[in-house]
N, C-alpha and C. Protein backbone atom coordinates (compact mmCIF):
# COMPACT_ATOMS: atom_id res chain seq x y z
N UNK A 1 81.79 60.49 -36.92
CA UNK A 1 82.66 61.11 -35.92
C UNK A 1 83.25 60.03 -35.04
N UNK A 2 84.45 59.62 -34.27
CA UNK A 2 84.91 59.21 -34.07
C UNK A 2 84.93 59.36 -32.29
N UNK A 3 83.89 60.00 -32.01
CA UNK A 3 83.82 59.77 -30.64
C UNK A 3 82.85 59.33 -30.21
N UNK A 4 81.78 58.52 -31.29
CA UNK A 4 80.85 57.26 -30.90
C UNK A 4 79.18 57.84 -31.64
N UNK A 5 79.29 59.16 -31.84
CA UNK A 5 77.99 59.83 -32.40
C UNK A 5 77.50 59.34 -34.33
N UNK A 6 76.47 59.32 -33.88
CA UNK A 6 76.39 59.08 -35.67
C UNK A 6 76.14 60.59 -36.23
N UNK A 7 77.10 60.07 -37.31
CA UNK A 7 77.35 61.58 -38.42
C UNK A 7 76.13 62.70 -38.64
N UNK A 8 74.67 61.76 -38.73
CA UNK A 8 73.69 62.45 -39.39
C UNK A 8 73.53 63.13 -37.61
N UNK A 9 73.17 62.84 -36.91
CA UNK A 9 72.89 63.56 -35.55
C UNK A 9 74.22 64.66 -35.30
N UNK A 10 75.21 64.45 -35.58
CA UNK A 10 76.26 65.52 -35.56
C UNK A 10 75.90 66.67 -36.42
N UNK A 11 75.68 66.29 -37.78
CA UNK A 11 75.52 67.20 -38.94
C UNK A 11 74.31 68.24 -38.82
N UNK A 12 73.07 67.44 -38.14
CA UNK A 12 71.56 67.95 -38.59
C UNK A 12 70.97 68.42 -36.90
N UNK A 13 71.45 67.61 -36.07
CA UNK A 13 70.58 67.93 -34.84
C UNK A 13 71.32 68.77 -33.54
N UNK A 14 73.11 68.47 -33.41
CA UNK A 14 73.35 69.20 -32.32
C UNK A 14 73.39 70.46 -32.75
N UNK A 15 73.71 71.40 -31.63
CA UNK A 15 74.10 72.57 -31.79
C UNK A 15 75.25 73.04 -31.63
N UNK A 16 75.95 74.07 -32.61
CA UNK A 16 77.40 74.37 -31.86
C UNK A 16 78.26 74.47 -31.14
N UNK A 17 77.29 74.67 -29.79
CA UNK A 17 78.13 74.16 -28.77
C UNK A 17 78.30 72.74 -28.70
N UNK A 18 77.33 72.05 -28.50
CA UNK A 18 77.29 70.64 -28.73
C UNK A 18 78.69 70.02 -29.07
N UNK A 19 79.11 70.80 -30.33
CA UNK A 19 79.99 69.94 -31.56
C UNK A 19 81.06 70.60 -30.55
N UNK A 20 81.68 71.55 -29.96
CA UNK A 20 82.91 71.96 -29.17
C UNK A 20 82.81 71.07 -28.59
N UNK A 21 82.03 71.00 -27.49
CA UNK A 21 82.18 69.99 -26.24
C UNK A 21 82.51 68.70 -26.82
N UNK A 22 81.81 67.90 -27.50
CA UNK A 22 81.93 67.03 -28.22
C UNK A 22 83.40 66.31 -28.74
N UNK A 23 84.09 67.33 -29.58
CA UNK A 23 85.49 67.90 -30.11
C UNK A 23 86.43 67.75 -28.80
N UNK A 24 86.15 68.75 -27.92
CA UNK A 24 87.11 68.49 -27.08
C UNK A 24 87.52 67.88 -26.14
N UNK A 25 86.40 66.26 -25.91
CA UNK A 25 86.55 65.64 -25.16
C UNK A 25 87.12 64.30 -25.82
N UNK A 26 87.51 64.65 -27.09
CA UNK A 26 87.52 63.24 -28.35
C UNK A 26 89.00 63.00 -28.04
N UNK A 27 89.99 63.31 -27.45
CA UNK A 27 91.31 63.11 -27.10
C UNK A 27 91.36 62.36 -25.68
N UNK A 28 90.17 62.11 -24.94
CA UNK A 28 90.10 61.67 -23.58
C UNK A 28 89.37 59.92 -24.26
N UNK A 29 89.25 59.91 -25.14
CA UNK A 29 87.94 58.51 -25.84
C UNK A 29 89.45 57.15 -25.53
N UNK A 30 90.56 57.22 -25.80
CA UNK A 30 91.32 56.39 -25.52
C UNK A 30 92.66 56.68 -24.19
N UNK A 31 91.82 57.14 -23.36
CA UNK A 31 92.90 57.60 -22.09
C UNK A 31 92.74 55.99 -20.99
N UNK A 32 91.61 55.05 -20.98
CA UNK A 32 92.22 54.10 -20.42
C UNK A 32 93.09 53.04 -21.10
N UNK A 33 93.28 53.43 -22.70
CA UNK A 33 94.13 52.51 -22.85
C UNK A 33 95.75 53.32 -22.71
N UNK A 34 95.88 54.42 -22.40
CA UNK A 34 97.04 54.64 -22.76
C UNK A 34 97.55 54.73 -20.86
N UNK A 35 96.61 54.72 -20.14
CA UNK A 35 97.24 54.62 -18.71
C UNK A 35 97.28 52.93 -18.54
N UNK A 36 96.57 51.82 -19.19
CA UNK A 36 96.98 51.14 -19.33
C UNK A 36 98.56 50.90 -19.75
N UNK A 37 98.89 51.30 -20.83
CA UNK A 37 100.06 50.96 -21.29
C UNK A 37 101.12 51.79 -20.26
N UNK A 38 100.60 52.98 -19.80
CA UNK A 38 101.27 53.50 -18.77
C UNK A 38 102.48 52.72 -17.84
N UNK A 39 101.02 52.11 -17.32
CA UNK A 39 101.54 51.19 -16.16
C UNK A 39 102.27 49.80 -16.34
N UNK A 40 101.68 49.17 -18.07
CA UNK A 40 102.75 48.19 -18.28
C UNK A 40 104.37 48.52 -18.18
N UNK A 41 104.98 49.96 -18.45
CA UNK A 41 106.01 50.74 -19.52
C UNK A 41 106.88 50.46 -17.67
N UNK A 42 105.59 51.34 -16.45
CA UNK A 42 106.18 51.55 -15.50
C UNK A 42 106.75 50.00 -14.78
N UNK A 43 105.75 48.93 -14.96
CA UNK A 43 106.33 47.61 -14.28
C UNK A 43 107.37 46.96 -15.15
N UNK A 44 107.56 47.53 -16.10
CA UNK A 44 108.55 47.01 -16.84
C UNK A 44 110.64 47.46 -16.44
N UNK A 45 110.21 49.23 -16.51
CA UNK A 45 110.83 50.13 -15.87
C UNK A 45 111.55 49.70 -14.57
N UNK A 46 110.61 49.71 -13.67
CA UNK A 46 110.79 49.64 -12.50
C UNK A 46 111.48 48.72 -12.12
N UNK A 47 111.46 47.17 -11.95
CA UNK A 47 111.38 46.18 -12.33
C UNK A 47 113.15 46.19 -12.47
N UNK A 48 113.68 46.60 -13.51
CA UNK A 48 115.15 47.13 -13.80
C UNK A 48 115.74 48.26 -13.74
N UNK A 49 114.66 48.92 -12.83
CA UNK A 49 115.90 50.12 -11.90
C UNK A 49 115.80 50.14 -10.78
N UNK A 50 117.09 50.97 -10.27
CA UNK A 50 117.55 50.47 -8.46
C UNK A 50 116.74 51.98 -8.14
N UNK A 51 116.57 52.57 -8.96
CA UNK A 51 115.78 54.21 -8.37
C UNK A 51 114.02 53.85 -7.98
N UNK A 52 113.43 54.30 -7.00
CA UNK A 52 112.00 54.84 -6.81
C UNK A 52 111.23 55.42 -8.12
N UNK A 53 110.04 54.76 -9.06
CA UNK A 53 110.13 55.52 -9.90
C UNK A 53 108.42 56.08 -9.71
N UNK A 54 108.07 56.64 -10.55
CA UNK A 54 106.17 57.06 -10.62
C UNK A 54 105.88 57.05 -11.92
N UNK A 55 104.75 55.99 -12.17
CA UNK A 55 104.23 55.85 -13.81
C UNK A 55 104.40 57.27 -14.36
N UNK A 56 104.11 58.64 -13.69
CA UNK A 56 104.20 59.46 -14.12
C UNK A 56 105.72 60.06 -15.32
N UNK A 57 106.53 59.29 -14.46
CA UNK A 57 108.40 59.62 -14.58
C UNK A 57 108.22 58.87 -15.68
N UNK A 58 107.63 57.52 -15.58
CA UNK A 58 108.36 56.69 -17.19
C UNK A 58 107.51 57.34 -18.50
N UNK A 59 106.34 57.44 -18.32
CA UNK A 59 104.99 58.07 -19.61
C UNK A 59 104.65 59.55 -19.22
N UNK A 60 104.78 60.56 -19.65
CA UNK A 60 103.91 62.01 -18.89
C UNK A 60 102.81 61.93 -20.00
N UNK A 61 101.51 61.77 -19.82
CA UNK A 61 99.99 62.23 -20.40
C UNK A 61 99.57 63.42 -20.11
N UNK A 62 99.22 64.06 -21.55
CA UNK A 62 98.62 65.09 -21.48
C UNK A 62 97.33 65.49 -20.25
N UNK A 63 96.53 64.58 -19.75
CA UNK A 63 95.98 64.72 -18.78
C UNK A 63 96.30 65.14 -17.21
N UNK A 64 97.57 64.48 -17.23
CA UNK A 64 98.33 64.87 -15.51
C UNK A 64 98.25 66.00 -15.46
N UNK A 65 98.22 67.21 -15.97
CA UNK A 65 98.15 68.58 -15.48
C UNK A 65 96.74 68.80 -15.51
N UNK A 66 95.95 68.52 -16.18
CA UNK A 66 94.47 68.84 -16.00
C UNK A 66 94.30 68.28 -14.64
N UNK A 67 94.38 66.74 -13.97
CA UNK A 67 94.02 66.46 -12.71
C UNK A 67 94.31 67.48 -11.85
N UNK A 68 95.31 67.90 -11.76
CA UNK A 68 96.32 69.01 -10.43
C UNK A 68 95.51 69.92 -10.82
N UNK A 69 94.83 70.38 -11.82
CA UNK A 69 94.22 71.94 -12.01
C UNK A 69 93.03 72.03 -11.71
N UNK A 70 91.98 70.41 -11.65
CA UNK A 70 90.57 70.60 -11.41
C UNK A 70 90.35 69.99 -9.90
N UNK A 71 91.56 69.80 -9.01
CA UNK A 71 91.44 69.41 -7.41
C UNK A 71 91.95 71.43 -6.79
N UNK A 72 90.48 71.70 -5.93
CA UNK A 72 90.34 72.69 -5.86
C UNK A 72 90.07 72.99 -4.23
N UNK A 73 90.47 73.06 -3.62
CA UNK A 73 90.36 73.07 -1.77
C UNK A 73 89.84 74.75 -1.35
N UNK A 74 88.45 74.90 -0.94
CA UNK A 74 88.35 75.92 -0.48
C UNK A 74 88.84 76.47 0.65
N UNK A 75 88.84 77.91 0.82
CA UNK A 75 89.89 78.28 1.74
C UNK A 75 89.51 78.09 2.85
N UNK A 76 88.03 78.05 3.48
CA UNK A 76 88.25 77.36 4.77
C UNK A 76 88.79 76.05 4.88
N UNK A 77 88.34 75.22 4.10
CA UNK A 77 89.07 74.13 4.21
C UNK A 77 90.44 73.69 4.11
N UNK A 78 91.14 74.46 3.06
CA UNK A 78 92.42 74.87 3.33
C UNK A 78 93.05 75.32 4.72
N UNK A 79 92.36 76.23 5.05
CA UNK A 79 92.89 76.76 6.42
C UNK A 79 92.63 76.05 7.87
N UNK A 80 91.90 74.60 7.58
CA UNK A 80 91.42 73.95 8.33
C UNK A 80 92.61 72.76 8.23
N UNK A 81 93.02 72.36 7.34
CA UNK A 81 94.19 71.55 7.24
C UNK A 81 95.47 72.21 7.65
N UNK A 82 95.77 73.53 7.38
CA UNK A 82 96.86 74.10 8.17
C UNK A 82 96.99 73.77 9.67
N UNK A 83 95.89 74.54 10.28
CA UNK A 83 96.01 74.29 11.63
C UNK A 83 95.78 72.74 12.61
C-alpha cells in the first residue's frame, strides 16, 4: 500500500474501518510537497505581476476547502467577537 503500511498487516490484521481511514487519508501522503511547489509557482508569479496575488490564486488544492470547513467558532465565542 502506498501510504507506508506493509501489505501483509493491511491484508490480515486491520479492520475495515481501518482500511477506509487508511484510503482516505492516502491523497494527503504528498500535500507538503505540492504546497511546496505551491509557493515556488506563487514567487515565481508574483515576482512578474503588478497585481496582489495569494498562493491560493496561482495553485487551488484540493485541501483549501477542507481547512475553511474544519475551523469551527462556537457561538458564544462567536458572539463574543461581535461585540
Amino acid at each position: 500500500m502506498e501510504g507506508g503500511l506493509p501489505p501483509d498487516y493491511v491484508l490480515y490484521q486491520m479492520q475495515p474501518f481501518e482500511i477506509e481511514i487508511a484510503i482516505s487519508g492516502l491523497h494527503l501522503k504528498h500535500k507538503e510537497l505540492w504546497e511546496t511547489t505551491r509557493l515556488l509557482m506563487y514567487a515565481i508569479v508574483q515576482v512578474n505581476s503588478k497585481q496582489k496575488l495569494d498562493p491560493k490564486d496561482v495553485l487551488s488544492l484540493p485541501w483549501d476547502d477542507e481547512a475553511l470547513s474544519l475551523i469551527h467558532i462556537s457561538e458564544p465565542t462567536r458572539l463574543a467577537l461581535i461585540s
